[in-house]
N, C-alpha and C. Protein backbone atom coordinates (compact mmCIF):
# COMPACT_ATOMS: atom_id res chain seq x y z
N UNK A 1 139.07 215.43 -32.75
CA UNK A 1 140.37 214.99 -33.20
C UNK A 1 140.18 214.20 -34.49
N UNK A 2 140.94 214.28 -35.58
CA UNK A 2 140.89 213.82 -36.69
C UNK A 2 141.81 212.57 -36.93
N UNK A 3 141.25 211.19 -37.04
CA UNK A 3 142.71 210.07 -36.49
C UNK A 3 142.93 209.95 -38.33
N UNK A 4 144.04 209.61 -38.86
CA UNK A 4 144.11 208.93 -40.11
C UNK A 4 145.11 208.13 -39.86
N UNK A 5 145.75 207.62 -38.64
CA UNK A 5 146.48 206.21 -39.26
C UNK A 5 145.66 204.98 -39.14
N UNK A 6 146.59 204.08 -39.75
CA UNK A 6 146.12 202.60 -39.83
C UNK A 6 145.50 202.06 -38.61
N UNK A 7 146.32 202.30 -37.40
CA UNK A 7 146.71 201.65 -36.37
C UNK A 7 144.59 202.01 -35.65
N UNK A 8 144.73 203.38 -35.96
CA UNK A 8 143.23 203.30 -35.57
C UNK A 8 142.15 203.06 -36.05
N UNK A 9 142.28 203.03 -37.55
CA UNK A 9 141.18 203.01 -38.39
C UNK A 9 141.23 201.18 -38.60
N UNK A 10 142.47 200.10 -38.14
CA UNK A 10 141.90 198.86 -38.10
C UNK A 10 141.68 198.12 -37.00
N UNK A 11 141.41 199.43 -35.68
CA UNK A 11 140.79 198.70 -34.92
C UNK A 11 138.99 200.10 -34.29
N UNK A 12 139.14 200.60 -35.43
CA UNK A 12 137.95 201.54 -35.43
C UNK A 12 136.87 200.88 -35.90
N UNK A 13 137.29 200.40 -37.26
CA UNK A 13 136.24 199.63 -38.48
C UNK A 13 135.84 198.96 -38.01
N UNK A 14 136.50 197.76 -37.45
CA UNK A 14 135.78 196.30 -36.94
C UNK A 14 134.62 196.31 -35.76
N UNK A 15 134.83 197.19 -35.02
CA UNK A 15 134.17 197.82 -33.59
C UNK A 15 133.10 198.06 -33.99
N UNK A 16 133.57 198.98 -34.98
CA UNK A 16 131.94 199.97 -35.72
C UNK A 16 130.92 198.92 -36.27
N UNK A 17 131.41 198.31 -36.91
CA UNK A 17 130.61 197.38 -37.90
C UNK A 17 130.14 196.49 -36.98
N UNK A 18 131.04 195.92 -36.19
CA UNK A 18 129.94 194.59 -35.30
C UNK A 18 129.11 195.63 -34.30
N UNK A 19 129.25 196.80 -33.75
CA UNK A 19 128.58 197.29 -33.19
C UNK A 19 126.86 197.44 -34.46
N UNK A 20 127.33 197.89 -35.60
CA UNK A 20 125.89 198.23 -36.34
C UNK A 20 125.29 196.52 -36.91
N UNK A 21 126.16 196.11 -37.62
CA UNK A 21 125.70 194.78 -38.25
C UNK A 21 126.18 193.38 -37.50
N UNK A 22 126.50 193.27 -36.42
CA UNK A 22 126.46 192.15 -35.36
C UNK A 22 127.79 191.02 -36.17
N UNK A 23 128.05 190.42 -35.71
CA UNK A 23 129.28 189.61 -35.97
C UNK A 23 128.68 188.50 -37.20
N UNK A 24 129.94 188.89 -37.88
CA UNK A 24 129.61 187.42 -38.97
C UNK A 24 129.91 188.77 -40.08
N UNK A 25 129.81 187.93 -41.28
CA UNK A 25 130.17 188.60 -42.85
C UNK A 25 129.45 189.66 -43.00
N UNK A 26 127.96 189.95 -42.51
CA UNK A 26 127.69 191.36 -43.03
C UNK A 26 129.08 192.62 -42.12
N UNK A 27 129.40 192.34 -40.79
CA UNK A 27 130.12 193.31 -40.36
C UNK A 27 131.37 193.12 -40.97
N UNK A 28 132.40 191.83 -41.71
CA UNK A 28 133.25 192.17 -42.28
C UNK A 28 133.15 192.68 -43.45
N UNK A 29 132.40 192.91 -44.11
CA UNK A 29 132.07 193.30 -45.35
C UNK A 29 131.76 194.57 -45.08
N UNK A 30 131.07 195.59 -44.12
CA UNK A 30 130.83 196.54 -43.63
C UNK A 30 132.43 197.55 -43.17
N UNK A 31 133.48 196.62 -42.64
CA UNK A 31 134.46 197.14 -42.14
C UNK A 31 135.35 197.16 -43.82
N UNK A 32 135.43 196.17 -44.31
CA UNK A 32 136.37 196.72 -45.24
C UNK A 32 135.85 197.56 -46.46
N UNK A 33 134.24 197.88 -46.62
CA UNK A 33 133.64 198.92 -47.51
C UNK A 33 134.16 200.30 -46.55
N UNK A 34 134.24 200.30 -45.32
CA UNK A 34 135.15 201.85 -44.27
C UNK A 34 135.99 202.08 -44.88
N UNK A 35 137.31 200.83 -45.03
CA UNK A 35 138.22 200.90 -45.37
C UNK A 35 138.46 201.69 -46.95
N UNK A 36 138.38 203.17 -46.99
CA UNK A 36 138.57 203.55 -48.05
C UNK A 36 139.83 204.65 -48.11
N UNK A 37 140.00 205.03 -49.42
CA UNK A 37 141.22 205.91 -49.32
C UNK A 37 140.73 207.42 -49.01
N UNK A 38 141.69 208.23 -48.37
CA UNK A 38 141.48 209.30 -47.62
C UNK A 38 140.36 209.31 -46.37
N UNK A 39 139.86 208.23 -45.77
CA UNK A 39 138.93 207.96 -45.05
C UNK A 39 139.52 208.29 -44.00
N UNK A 40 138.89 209.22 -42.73
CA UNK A 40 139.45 209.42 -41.77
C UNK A 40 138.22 209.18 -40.33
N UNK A 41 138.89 209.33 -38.95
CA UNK A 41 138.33 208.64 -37.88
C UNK A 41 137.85 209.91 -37.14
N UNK A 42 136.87 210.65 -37.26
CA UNK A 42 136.80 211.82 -36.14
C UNK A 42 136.37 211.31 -34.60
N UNK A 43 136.86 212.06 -34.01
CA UNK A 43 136.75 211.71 -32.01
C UNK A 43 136.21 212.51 -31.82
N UNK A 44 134.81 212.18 -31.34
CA UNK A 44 134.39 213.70 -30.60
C UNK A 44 133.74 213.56 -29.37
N UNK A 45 134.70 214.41 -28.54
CA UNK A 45 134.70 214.35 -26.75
C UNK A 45 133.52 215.43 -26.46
N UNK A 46 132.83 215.37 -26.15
CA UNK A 46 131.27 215.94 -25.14
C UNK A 46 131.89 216.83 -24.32
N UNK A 47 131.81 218.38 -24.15
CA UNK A 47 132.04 219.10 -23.33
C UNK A 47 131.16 219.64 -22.57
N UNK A 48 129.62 219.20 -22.67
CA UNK A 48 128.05 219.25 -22.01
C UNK A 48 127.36 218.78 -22.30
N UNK A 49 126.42 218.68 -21.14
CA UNK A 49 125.68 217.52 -20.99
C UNK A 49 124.29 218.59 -21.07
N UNK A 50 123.03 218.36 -22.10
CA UNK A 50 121.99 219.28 -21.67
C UNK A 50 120.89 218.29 -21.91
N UNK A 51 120.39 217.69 -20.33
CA UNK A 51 119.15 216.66 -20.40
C UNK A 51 117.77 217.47 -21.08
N UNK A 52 116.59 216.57 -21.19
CA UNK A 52 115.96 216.95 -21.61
C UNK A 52 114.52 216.56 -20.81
N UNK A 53 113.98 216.74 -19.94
CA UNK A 53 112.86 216.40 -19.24
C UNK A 53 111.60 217.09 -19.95
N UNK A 54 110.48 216.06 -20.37
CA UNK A 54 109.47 217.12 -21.04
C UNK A 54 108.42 216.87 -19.53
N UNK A 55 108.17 216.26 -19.20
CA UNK A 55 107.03 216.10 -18.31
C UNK A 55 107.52 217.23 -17.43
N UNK A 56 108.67 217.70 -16.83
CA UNK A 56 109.42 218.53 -15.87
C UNK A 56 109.03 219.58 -16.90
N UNK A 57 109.44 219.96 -18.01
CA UNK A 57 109.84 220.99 -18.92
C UNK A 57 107.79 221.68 -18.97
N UNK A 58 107.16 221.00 -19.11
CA UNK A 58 105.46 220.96 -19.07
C UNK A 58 104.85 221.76 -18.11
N UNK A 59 105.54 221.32 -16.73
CA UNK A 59 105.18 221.62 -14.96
C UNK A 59 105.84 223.28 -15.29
N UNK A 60 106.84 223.60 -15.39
CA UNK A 60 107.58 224.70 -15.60
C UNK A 60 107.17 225.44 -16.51
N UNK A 61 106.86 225.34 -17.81
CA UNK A 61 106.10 226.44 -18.91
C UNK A 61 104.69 226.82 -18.22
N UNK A 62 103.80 225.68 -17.63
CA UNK A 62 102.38 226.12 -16.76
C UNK A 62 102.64 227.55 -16.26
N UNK A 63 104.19 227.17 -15.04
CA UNK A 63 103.90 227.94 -13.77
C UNK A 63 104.53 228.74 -14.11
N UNK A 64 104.91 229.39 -15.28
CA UNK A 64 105.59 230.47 -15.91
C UNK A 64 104.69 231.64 -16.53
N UNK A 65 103.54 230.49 -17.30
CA UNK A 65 102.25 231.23 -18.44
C UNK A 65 101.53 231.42 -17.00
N UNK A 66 101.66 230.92 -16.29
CA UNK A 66 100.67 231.85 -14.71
C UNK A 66 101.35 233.03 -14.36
N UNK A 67 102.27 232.48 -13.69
CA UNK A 67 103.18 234.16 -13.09
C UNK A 67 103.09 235.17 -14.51
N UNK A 68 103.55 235.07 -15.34
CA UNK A 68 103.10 236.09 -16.59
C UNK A 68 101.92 236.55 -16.38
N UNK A 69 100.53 236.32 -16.79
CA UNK A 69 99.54 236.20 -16.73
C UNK A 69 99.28 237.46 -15.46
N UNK A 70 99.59 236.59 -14.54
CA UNK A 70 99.65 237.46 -13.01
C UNK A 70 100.02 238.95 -13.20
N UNK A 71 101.59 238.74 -13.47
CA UNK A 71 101.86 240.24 -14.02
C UNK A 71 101.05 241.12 -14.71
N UNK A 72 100.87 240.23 -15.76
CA UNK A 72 100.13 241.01 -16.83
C UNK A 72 98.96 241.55 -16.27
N UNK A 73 98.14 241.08 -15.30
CA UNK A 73 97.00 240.99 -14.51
C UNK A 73 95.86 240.21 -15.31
N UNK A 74 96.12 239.78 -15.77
CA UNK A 74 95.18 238.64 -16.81
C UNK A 74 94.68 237.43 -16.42
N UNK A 75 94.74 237.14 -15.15
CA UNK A 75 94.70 236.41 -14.05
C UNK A 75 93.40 235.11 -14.92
């Protein structure tokens, strides 16, 4: 979703900024350098979730390059 009014972008900026540069003048100075013209707010909602296990992902390529192997008779 693409926000461009005020109403979100002056309570977007301030959020953002103390979230990156912690409270005090670097984050107001951070929020009103946001504050620019044609500047807009994108929303973006997660429609999947794809974890990433390598130690799991490791166990599973092994017992895969075996059963292959097997097939192949390459044992």
């Amino acid at each position: 979703t693409i926000h461009d009014s005020e109403e979100i972008k002056n309570w977007f900026y301030p959020e953002l900024s103390e979230a990156l540069r912690g409270d005090g003048e670097a984050a107001e100075w951070f929020a009103k350098f946001l504050d620019s013209p044609r500047r807009v707010v994108l929303e973006v909602k997660p429609t999947q979730r794809i974890a990433y296990d390598g130690e799991k992902m490791g166990i599973d390529t092994q017992a895969w390059i075996k059963q292959a192997k097997e097939v192949a008779g390459n044992d």
